[in-house]
N, C-alpha and C. Protein backbone atom coordinates (compact mmCIF):
# COMPACT_ATOMS: atom_id res chain seq x y z
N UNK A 1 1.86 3.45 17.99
CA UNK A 1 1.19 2.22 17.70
C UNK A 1 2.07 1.34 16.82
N UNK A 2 2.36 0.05 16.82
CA UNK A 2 2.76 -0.80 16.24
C UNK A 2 2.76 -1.21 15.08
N UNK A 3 1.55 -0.90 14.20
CA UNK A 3 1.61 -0.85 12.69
C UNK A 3 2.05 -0.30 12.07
N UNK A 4 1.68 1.49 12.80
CA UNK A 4 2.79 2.64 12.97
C UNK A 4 4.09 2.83 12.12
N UNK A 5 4.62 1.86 13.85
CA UNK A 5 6.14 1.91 13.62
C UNK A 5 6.36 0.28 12.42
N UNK A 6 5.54 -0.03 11.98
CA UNK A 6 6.17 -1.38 11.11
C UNK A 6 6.22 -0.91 9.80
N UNK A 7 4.76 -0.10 9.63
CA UNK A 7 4.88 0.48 8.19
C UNK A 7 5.97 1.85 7.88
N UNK A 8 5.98 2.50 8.47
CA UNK A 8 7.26 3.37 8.43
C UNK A 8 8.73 2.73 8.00
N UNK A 9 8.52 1.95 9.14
CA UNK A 9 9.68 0.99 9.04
C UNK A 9 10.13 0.42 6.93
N UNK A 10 9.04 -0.35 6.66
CA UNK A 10 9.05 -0.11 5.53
C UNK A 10 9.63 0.57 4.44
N UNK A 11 8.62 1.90 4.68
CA UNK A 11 9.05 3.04 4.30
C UNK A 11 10.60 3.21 4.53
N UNK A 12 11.34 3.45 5.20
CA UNK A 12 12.39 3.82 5.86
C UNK A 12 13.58 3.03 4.86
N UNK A 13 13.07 1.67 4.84
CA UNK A 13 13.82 0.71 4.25
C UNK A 13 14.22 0.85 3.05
N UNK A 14 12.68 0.63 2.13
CA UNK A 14 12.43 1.31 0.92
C UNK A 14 13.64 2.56 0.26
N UNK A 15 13.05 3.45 1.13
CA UNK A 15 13.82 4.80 0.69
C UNK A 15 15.42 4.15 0.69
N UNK A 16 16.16 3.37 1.51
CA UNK A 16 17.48 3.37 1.98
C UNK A 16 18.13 2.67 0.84
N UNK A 17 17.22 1.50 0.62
CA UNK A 17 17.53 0.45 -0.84
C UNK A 17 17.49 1.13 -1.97
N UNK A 18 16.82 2.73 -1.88
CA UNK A 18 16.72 3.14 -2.97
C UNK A 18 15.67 2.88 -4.07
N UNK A 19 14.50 2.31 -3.45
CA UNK A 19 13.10 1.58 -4.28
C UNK A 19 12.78 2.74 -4.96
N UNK A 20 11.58 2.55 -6.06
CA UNK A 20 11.40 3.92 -6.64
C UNK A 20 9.28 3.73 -6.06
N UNK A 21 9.31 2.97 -5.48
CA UNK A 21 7.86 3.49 -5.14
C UNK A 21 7.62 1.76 -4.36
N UNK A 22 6.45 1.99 -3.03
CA UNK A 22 5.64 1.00 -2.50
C UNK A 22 4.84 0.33 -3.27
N UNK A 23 3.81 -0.94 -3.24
CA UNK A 23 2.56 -1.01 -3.56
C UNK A 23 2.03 -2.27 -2.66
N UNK A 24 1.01 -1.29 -2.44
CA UNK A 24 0.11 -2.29 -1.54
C UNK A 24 -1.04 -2.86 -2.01
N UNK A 25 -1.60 -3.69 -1.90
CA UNK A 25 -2.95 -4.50 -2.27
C UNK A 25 -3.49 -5.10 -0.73
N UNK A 26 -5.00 -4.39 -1.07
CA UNK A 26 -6.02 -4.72 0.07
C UNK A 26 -7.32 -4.90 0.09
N UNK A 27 -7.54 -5.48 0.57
CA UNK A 27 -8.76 -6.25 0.35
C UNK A 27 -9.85 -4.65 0.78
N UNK A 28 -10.96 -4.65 -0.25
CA UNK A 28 -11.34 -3.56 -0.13
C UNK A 28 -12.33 -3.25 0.90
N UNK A 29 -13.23 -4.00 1.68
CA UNK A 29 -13.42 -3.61 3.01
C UNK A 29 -12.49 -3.50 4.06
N UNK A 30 -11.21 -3.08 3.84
CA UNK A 30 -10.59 -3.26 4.87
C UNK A 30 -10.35 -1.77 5.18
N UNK A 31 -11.26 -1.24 5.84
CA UNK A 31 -10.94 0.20 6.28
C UNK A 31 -9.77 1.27 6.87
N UNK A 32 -9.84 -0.05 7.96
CA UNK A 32 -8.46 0.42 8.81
C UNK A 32 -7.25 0.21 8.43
N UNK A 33 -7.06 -0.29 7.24
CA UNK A 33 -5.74 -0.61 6.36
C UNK A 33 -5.74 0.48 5.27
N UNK A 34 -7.06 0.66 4.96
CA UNK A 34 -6.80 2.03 3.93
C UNK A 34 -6.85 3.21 4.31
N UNK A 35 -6.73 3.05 5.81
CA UNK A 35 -7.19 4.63 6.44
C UNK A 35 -5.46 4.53 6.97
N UNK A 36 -4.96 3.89 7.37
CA UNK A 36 -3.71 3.90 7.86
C UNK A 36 -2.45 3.86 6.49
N UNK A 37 -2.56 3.34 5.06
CA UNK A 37 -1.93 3.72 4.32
C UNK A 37 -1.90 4.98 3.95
N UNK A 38 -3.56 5.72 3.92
CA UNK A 38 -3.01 7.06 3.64
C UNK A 38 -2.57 8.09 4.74
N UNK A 39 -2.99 7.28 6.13
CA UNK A 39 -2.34 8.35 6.81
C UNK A 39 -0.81 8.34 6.57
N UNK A 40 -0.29 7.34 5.96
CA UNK A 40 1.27 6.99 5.74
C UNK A 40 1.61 7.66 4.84
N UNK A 41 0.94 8.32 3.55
CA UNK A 41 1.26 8.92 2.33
C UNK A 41 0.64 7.98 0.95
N UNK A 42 0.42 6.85 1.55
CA UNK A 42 -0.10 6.04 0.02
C UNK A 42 -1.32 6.75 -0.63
N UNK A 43 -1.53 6.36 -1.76
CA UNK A 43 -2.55 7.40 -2.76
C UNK A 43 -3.06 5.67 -3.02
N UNK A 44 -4.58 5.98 -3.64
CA UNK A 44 -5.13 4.97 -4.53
C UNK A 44 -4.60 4.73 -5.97
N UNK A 45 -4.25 4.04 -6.18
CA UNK A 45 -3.92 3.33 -7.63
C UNK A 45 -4.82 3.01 -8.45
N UNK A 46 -5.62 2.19 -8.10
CA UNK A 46 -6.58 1.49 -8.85
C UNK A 46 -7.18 0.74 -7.86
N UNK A 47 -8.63 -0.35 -7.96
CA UNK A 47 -9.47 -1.11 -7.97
C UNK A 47 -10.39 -2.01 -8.67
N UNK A 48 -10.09 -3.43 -8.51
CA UNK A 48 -10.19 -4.49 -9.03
C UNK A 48 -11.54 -5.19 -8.32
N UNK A 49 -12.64 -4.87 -9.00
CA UNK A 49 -14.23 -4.99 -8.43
C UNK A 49 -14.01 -7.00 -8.87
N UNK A 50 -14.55 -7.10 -7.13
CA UNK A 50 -14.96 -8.50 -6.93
C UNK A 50 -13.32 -9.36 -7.35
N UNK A 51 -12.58 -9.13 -6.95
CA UNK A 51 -11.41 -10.34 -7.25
C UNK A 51 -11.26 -11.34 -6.36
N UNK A 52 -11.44 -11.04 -5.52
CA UNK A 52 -11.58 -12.58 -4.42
C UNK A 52 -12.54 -12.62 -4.13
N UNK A 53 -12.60 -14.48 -3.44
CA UNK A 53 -13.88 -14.50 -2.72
C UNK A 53 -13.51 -15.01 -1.37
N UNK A 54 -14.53 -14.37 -0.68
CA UNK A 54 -14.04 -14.94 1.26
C UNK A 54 -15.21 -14.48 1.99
N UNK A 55 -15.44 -15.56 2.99
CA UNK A 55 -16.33 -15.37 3.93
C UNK A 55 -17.79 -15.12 2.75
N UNK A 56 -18.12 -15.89 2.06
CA UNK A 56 -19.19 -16.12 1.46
C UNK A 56 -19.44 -14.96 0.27
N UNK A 57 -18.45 -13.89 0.08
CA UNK A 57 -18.59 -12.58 -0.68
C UNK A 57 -17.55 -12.32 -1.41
N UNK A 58 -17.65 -11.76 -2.45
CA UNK A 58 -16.58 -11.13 -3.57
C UNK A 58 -16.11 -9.97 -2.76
N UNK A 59 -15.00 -9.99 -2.67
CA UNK A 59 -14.09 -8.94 -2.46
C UNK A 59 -13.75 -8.01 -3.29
N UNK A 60 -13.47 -6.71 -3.54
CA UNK A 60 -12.66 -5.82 -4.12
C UNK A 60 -11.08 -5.60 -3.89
N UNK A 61 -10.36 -5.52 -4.58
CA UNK A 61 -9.12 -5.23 -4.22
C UNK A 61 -8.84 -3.86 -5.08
N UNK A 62 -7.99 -3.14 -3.88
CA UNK A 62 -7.59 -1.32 -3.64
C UNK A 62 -6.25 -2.00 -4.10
N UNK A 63 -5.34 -1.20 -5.08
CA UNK A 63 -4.39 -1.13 -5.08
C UNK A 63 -4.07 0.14 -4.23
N UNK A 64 -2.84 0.44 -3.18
CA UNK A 64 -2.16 2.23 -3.26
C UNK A 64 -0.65 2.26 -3.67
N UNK A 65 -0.77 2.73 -3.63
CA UNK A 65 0.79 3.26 -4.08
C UNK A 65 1.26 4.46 -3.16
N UNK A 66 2.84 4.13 -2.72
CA UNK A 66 3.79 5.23 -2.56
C UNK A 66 4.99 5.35 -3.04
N UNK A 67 4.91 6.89 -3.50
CA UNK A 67 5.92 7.00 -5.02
C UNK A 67 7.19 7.19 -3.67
N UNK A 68 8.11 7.36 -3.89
CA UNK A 68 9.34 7.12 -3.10
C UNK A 68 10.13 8.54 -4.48
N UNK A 69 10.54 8.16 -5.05
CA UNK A 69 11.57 8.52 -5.92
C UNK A 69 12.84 8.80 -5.79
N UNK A 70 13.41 9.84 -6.20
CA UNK A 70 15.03 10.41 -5.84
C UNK A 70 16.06 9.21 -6.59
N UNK A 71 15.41 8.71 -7.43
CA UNK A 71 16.22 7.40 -8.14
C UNK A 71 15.90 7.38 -9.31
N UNK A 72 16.08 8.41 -10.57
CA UNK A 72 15.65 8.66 -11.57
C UNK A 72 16.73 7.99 -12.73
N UNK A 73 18.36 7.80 -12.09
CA UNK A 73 19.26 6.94 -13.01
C UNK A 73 18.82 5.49 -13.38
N UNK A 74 17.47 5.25 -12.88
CA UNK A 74 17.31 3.29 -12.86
C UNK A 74 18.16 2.84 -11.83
N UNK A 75 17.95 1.38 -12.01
CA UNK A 75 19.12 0.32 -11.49
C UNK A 75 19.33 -0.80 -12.70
């Protein structure tokens, strides 16, 4: 699947640049975005009750996170 291969992709990148971790922010009904980060490895971070508003309703925002590491000298 195409999100699949985009978020990997990511990933892939990430690791190559040497990042020391992802972070994503999502709007918190968004199921299929939080079901597909963790199938990727992202963990929950945190949540930010009601930060936006859209489509007539307060939103929540999910932080996740993916730790990457192997880059413990800094940059």
């Amino acid at each position: 699947m195409l999100h699949l291969c985009i978020l990997q992709h990511l990933i892939d990148s990430a690791k190559r640049f040497k990042y020391h971790n992802i972070i994503a922010v999502i709007a918190g009904d968004n199921e299929a975005s939080i079901k597909l980060h963790r199938k990727m490895g992202f963990q929950t971070a945190g949540c930010i009750k009601e930060a936006g508003y859209k489509f007539d309703r307060w939103l929540d925002v999910i932080y996740m996170q993916y730790i990457i590491g192997g880059n413990d000298s800094g940059r």
